[in-house]
C-alpha atoms as a PDB file:
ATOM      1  CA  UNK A   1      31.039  14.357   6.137  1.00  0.00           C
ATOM      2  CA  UNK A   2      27.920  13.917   3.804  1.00  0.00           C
ATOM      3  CA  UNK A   3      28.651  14.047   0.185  1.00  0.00           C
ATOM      4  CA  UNK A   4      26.503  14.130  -2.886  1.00  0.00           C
ATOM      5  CA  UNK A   5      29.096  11.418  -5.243  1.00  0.00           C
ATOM      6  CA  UNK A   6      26.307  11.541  -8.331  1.00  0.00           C
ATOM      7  CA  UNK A   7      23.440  12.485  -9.967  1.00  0.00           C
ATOM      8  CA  UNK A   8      20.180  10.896 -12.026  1.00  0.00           C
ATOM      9  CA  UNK A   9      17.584  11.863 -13.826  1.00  0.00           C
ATOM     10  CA  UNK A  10      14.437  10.212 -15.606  1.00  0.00           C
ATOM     11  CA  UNK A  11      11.255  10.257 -16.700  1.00  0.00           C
ATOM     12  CA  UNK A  12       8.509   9.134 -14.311  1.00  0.00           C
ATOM     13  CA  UNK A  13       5.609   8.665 -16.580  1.00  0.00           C
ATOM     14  CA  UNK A  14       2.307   6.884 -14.506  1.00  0.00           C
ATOM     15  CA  UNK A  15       2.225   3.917 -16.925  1.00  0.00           C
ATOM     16  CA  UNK A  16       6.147   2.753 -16.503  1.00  0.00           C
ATOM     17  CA  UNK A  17       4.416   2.014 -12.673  1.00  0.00           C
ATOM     18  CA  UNK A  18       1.687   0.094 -14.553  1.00  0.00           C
ATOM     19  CA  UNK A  19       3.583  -2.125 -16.243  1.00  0.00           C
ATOM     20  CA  UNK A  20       6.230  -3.045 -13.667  1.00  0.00           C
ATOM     21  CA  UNK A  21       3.211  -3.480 -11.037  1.00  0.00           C
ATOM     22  CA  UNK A  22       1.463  -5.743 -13.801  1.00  0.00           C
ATOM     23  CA  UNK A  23       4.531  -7.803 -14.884  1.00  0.00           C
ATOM     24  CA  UNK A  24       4.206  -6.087 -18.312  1.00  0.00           C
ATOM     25  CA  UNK A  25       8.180  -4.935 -18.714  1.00  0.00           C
ATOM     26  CA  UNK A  26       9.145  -7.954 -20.902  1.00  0.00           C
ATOM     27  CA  UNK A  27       5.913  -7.354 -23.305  1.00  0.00           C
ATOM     28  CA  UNK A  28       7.273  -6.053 -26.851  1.00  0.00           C
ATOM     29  CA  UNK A  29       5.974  -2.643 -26.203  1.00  0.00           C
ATOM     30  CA  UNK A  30       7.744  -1.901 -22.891  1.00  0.00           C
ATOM     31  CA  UNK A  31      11.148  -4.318 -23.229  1.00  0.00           C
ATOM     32  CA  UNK A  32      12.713  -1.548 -25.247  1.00  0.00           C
ATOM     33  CA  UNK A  33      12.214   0.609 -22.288  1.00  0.00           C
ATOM     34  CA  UNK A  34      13.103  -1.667 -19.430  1.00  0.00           C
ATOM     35  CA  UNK A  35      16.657  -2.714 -21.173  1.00  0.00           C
ATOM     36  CA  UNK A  36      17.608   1.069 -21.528  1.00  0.00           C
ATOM     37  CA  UNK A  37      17.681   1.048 -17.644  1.00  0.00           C
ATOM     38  CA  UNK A  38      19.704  -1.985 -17.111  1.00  0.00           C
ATOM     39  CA  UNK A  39      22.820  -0.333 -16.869  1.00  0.00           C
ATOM     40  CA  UNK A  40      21.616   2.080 -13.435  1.00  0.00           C
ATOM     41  CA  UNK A  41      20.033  -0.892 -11.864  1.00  0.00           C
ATOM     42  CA  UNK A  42      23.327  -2.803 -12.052  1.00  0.00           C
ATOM     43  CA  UNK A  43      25.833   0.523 -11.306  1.00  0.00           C
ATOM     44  CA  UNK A  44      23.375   1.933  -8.394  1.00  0.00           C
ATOM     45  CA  UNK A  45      24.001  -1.882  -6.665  1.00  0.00           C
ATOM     46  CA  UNK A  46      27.005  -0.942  -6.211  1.00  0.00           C
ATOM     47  CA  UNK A  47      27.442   2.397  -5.833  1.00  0.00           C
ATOM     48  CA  UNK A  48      25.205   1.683  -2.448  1.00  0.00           C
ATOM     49  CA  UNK A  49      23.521   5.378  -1.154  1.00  0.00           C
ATOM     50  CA  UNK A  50      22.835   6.013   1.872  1.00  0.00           C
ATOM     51  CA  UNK A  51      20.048   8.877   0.837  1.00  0.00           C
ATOM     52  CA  UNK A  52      18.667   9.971  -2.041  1.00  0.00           C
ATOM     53  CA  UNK A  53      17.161  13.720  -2.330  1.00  0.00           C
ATOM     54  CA  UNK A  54      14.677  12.800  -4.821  1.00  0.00           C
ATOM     55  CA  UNK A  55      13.325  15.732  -6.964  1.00  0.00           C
ATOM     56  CA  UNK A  56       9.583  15.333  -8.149  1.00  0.00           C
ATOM     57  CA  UNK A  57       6.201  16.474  -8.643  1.00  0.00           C
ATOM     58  CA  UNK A  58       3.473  15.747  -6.700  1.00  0.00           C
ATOM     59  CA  UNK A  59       0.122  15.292  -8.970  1.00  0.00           C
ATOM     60  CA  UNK A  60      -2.568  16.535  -6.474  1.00  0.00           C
ATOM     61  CA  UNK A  61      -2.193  13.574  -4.380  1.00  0.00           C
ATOM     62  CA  UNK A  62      -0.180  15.539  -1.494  1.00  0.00           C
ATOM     63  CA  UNK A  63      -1.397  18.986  -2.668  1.00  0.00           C
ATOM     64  CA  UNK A  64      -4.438  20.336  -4.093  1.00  0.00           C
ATOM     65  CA  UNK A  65      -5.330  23.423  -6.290  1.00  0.00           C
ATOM     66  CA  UNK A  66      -5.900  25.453  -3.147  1.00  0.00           C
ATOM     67  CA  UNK A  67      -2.211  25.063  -1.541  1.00  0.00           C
ATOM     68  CA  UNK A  68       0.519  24.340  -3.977  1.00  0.00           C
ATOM     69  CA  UNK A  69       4.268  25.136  -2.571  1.00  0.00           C
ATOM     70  CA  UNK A  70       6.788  26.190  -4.912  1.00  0.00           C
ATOM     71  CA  UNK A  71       9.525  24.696  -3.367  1.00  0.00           C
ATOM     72  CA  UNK A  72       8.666  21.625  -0.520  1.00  0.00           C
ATOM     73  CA  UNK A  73      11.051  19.081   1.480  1.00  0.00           C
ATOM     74  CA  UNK A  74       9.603  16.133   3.169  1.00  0.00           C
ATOM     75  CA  UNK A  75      11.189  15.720   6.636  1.00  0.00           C
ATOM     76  CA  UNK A  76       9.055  12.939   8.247  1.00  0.00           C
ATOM     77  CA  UNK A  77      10.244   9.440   9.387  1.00  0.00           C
ATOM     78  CA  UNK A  78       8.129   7.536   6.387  1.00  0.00           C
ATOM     79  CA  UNK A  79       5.886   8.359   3.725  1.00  0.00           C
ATOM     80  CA  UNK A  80       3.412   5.755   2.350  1.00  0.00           C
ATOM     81  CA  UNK A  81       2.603   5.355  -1.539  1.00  0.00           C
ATOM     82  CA  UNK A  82       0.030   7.709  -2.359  1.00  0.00           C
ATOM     83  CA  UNK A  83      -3.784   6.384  -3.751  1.00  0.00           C
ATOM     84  CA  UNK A  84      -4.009   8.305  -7.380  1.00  0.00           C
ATOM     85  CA  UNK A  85      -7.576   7.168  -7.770  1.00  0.00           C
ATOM     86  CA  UNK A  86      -7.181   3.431  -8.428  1.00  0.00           C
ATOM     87  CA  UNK A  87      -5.077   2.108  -4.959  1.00  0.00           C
ATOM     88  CA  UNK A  88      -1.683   3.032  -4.413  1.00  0.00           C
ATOM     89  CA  UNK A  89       1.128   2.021  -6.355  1.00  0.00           C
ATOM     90  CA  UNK A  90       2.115  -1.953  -4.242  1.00  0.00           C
ATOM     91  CA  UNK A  91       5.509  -0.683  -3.526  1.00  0.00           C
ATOM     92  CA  UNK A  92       7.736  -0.218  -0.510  1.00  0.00           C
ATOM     93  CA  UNK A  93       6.581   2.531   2.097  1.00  0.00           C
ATOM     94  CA  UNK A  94       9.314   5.273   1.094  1.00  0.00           C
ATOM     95  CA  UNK A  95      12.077   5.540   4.606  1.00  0.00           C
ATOM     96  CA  UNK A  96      12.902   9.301   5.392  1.00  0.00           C
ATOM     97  CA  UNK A  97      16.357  11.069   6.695  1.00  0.00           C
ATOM     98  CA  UNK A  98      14.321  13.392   9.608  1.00  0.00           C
ATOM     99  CA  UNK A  99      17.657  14.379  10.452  1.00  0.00           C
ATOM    100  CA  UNK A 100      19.545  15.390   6.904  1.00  0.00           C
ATOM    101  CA  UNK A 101      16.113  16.634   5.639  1.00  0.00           C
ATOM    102  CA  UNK A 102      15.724  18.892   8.444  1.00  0.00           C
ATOM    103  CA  UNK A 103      19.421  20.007   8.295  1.00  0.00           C
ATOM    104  CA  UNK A 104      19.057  20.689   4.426  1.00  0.00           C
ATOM    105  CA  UNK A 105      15.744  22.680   5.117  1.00  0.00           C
ATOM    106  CA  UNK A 106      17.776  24.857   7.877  1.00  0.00           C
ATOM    107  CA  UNK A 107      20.886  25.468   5.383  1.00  0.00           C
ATOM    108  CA  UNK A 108      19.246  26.164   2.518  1.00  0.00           C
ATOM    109  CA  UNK A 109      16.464  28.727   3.925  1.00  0.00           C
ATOM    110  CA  UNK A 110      19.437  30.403   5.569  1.00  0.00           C
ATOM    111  CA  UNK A 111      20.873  30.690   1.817  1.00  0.00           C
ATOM    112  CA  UNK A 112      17.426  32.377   1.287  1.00  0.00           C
ATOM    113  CA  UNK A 113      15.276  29.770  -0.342  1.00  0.00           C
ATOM    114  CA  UNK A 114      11.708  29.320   1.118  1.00  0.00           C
ATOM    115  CA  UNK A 115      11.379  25.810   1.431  1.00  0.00           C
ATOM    116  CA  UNK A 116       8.165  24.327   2.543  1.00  0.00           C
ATOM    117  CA  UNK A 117       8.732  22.187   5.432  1.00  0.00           C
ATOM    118  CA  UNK A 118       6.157  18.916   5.111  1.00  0.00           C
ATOM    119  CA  UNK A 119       6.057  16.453   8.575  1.00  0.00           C
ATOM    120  CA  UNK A 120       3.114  14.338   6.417  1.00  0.00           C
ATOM    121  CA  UNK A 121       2.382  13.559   3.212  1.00  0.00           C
ATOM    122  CA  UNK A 122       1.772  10.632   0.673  1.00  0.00           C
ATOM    123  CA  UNK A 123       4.086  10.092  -2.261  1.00  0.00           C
ATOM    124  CA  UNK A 124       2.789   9.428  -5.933  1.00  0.00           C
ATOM    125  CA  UNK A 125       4.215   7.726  -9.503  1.00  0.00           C
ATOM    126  CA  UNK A 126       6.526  11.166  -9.864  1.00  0.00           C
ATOM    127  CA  UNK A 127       8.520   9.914  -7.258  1.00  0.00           C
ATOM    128  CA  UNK A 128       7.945   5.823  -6.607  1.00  0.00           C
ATOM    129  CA  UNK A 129       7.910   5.403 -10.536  1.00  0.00           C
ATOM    130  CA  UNK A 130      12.194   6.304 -10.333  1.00  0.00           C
ATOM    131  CA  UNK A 131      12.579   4.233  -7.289  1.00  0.00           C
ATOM    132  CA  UNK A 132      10.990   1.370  -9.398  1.00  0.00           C
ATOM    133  CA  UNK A 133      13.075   1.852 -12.312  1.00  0.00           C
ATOM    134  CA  UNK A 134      16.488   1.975 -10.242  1.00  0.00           C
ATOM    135  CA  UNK A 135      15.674  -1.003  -7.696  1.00  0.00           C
ATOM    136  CA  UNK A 136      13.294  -3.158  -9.044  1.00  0.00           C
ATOM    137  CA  UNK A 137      10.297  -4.759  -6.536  1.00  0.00           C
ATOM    138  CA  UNK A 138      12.446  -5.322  -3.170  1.00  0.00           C
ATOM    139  CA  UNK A 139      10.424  -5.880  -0.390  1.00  0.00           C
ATOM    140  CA  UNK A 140      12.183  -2.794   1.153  1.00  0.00           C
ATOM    141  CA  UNK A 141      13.618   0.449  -0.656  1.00  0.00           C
ATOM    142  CA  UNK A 142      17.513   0.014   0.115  1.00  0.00           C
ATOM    143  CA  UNK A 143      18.226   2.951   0.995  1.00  0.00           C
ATOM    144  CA  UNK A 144      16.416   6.525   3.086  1.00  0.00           C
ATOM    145  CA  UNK A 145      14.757   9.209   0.456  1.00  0.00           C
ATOM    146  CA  UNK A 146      14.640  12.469   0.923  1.00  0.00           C
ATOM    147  CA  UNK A 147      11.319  14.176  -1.215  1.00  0.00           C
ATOM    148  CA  UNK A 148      11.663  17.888  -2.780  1.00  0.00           C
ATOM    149  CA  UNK A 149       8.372  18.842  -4.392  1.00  0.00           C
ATOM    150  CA  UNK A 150       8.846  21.393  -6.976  1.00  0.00           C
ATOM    151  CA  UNK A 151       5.472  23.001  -8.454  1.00  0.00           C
ATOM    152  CA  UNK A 152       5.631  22.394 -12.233  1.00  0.00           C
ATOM    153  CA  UNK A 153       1.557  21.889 -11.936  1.00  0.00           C
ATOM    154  CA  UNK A 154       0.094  25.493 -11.299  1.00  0.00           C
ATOM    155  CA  UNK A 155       1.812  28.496 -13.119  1.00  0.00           C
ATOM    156  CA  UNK A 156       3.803  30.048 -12.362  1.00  0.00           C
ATOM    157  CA  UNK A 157       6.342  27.433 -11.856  1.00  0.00           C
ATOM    158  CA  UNK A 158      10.110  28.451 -10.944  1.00  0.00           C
ATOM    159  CA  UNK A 159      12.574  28.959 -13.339  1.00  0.00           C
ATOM    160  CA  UNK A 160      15.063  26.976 -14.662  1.00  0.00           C
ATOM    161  CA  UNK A 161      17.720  29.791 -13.251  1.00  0.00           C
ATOM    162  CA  UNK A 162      16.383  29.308  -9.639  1.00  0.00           C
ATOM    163  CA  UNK A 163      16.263  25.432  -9.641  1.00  0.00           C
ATOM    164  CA  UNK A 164      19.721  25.754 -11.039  1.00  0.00           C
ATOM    165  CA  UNK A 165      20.564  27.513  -7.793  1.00  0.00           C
ATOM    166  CA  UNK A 166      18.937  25.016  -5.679  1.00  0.00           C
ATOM    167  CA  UNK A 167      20.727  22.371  -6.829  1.00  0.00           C
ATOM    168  CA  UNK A 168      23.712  24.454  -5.428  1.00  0.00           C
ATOM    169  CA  UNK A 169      22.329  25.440  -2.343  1.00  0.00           C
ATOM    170  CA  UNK A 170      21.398  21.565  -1.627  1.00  0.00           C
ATOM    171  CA  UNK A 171      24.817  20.917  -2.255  1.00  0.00           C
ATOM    172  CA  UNK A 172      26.446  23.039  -0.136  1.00  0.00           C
ATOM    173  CA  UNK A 173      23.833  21.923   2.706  1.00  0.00           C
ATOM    174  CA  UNK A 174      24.504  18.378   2.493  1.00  0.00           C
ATOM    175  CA  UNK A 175      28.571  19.277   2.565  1.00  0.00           C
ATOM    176  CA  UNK A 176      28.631  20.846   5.493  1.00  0.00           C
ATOM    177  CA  UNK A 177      25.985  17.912   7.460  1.00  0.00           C
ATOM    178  CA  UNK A 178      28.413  15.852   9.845  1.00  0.00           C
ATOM    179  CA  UNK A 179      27.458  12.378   9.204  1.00  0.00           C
ATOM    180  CA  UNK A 180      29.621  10.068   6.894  1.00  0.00           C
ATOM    181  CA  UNK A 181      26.950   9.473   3.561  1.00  0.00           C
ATOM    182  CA  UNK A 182      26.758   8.706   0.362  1.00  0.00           C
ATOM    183  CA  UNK A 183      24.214  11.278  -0.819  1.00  0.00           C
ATOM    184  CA  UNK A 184      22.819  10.539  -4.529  1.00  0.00           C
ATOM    185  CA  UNK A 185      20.717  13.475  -5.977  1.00  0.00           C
ATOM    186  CA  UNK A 186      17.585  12.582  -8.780  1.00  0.00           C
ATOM    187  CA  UNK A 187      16.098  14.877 -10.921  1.00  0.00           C
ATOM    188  CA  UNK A 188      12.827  13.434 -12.202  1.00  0.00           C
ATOM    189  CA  UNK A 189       9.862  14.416 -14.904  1.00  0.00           C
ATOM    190  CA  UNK A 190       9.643  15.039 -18.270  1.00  0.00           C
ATOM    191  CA  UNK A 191      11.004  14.874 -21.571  1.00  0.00           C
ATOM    192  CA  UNK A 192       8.556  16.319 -23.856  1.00  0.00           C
ATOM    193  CA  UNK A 193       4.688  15.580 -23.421  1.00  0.00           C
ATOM    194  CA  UNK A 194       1.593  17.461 -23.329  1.00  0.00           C
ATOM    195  CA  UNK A 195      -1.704  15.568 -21.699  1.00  0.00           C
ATOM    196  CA  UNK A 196      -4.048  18.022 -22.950  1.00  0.00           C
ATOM    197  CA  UNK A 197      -5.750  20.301 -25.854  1.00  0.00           C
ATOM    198  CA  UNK A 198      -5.286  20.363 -30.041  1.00  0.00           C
ATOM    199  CA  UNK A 199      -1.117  19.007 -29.152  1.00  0.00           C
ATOM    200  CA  UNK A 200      -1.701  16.132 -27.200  1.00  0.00           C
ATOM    201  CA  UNK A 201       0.516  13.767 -27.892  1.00  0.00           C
ATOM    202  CA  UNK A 202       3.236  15.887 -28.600  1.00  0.00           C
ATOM    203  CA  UNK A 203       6.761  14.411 -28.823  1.00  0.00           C
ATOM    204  CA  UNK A 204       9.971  16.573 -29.906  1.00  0.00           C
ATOM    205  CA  UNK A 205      12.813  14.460 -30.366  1.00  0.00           C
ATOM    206  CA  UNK A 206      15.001  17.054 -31.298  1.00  0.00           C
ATOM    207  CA  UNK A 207      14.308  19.269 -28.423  1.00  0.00           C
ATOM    208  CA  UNK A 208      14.316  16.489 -26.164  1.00  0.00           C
ATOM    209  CA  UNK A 209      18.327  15.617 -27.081  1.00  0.00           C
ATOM    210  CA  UNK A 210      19.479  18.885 -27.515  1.00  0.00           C
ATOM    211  CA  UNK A 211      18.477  19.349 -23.273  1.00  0.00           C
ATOM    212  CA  UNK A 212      20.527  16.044 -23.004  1.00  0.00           C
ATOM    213  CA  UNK A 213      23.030  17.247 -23.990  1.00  0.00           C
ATOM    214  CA  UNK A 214      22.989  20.358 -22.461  1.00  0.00           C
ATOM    215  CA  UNK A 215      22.400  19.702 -19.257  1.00  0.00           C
ATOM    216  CA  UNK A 216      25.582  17.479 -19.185  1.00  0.00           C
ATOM    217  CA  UNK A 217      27.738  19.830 -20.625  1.00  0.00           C
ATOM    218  CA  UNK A 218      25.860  22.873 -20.737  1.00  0.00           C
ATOM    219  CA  UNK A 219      23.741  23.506 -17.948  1.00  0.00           C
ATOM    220  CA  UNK A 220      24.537  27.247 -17.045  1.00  0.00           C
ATOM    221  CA  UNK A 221      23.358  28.286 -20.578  1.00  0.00           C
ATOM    222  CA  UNK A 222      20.530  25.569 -19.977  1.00  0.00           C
ATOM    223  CA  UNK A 223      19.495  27.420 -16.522  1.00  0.00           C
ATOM    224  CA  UNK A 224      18.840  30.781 -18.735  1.00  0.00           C
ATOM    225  CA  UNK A 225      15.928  28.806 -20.657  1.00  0.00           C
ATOM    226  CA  UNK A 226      12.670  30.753 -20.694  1.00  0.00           C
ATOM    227  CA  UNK A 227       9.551  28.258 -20.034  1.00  0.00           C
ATOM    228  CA  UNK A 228       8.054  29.634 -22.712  1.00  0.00           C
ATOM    229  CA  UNK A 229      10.537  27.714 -24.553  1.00  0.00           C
ATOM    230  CA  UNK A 230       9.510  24.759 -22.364  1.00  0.00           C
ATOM    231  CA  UNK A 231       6.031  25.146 -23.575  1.00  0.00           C
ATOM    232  CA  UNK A 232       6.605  25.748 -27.330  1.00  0.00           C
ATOM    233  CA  UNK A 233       9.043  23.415 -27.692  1.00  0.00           C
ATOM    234  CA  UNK A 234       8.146  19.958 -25.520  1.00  0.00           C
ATOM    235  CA  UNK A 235       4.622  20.903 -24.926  1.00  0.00           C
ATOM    236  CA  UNK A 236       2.762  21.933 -21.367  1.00  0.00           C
ATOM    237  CA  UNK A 237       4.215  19.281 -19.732  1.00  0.00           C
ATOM    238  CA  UNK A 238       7.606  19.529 -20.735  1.00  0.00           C
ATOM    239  CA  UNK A 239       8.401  22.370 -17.790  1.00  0.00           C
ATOM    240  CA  UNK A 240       8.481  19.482 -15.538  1.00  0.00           C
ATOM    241  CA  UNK A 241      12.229  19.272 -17.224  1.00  0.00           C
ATOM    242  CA  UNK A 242      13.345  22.410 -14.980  1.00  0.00           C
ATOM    243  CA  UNK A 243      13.285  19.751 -12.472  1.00  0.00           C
ATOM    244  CA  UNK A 244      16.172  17.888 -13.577  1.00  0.00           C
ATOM    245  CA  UNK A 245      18.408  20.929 -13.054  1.00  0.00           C
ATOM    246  CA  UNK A 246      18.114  20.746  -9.074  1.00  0.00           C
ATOM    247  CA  UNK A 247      20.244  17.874 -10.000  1.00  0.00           C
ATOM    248  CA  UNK A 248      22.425  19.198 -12.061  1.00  0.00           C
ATOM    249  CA  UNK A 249      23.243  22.205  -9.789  1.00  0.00           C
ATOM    250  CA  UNK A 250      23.634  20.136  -7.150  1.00  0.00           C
ATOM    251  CA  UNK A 251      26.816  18.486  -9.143  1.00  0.00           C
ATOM    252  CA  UNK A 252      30.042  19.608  -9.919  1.00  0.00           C
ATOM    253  CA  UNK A 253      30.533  21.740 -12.922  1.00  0.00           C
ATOM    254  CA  UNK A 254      32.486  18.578 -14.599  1.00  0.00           C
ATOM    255  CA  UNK A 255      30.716  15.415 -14.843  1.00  0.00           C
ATOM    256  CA  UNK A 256      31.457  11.909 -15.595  1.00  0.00           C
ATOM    257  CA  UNK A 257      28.592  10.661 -17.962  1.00  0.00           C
ATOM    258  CA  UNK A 258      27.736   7.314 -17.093  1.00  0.00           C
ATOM    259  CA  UNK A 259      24.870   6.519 -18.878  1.00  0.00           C
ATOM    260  CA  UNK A 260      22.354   7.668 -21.399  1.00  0.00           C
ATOM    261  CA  UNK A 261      19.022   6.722 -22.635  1.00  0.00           C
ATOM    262  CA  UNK A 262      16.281   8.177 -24.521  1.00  0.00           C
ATOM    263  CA  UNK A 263      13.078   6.161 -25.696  1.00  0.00           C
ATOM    264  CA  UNK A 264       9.892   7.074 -27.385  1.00  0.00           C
ATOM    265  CA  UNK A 265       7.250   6.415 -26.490  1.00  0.00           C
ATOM    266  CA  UNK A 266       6.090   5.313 -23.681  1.00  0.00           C
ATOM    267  CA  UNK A 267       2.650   5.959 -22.982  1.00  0.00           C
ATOM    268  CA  UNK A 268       1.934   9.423 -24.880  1.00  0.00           C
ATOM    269  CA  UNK A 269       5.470  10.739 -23.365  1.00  0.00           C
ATOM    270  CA  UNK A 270       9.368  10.594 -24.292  1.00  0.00           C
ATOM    271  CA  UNK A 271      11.536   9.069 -21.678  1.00  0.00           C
ATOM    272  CA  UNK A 272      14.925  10.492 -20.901  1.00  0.00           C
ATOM    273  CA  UNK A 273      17.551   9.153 -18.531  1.00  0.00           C
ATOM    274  CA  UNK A 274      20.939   9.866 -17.273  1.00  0.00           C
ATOM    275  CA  UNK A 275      23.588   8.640 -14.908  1.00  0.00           C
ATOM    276  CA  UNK A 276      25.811  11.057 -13.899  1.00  0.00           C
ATOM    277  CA  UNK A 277      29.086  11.385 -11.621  1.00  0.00           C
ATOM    278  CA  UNK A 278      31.217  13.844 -10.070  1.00  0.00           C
ATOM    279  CA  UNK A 279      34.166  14.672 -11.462  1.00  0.00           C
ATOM    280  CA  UNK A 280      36.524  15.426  -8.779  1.00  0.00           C
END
């Protein structure tokens, strides 16, 4: 049977794409950044999954203003990098699961989550920016990708409470799927940023750690966080961090913390990252 064996979450800020797609990641500026990842690149090689259900937000390159899903699951064959306005991203054309995605879009509607079910779409930096920082430039992604979209763009957004329960949902659904796989789950987004207005450039280091550390041993309390709290805290952006407990939920209550990894700044935005394992 499928199984979901572990769990990651990071940042997937535009200009981490730049610099890997303009050999910049040695430069003083980004190094830093680049070493902090080291340790996934080297434990995902050999952990080996078979799919990842990678949690992101699309930035009006698969959605506009005038239909934005809440929740959406990608269920086609392949989706191509998406063009943001200056080419896309010279990566890998993403490979789907048509069969586990439309298995986890049957199981989890059932548990009485309206998924939107996507047969086409182009995928942008919130989603080929993690694949980048876990594998590097192969000529092929190792491994099938599942996309959920999760509206963090146009308020409202869902709570931190109901992505908790996703996460859960999710993993039930891939438990009970009758093919042997090693099923990763990513949370992606965030930490604290804000684009936009009198706080741009806002960075809250404090905030930022204090939802590390929650959200590896904390993340039931965690779920109960208003986004007004979000937006206070780690600026309009920061919401985008509800994201990273679809991931969460989706893993055991216990957790094995493999790795983590906070850096500021790149770009105008903190970078977070975790590894994270069952605990059986």
């Amino acid at each position: 049977m499928a199984k979901i064996t572990a769990g990651v979450a990071t940042s997937h800020v535009p200009a981490i794409g730049a610099a890997i797609d303009l050999g910049k990641t040695q430069e003083p500026y980004w190094a830093p950044l680049f070493e902090g990842y080291e340790f996934a690149k080297q434990w995902i090689a050999e952990e080996k999954p078979d799919v990842i259900l990678l949690v992101y937000n699309d930035h009006a390159s698969a959605f506009s203003m005038d239909f934005v899903p809440t929740f959406a699951i990608g269920c086609a064959e392949k989706f191509e990098p998406a063009d943001e306005g200056w080419g896309p991203r010279p990566v890998p054309t993403v490979e789907g699961h048509p069969r586990l995605a439309s298995h986890l879009a049957q199981s989890v509607i059932q548990q009485d989550f309206d998924l939107t079910i996507v047969n086409k779409m182009d995928v942008d930096h919130g989603l080929t920016v993690p694949l980048s920082l876990m594998f590097g430039q192969p000529d092929a992604w190792p491994c099938k990708v599942i996309p959920i979209a999760v509206n963090v763009v146009l308020f409202p957004p869902p709570s931190g409470r109901r992505c908790y329960e996703l996460g859960k949902a999710l993993r039930k659904a891939v438990d009970s799927f009758d093919e042997d796989l090693n099923v990763q789950i990513w949370g992606t987004g965030g930490m604290s940023h804000q684009l936009q207005g009198p706080r741009a450039g806002l960075i809250n280091q404090e905030f930022d750690k204090e939802f590390l550390e929650k959200i590896v041993n904390n993340p039931e309390e965690l779920s109960r966080k208003p986004h007004i709290d979000y937006v206070r805290e780690a600026g309009s952006e920061g919401i985008e961090l509800v994201m990273w407990l679809i991931m969460r939920g989706a893993l055991n209550p216990e957790v094995i913390e493999k790795k983590r990894f906070y850096h500021v700044p790149a770009s105008n935005t903190a970078v977070g990252h975790l590894v994270l394992e069952n605990k059986e």
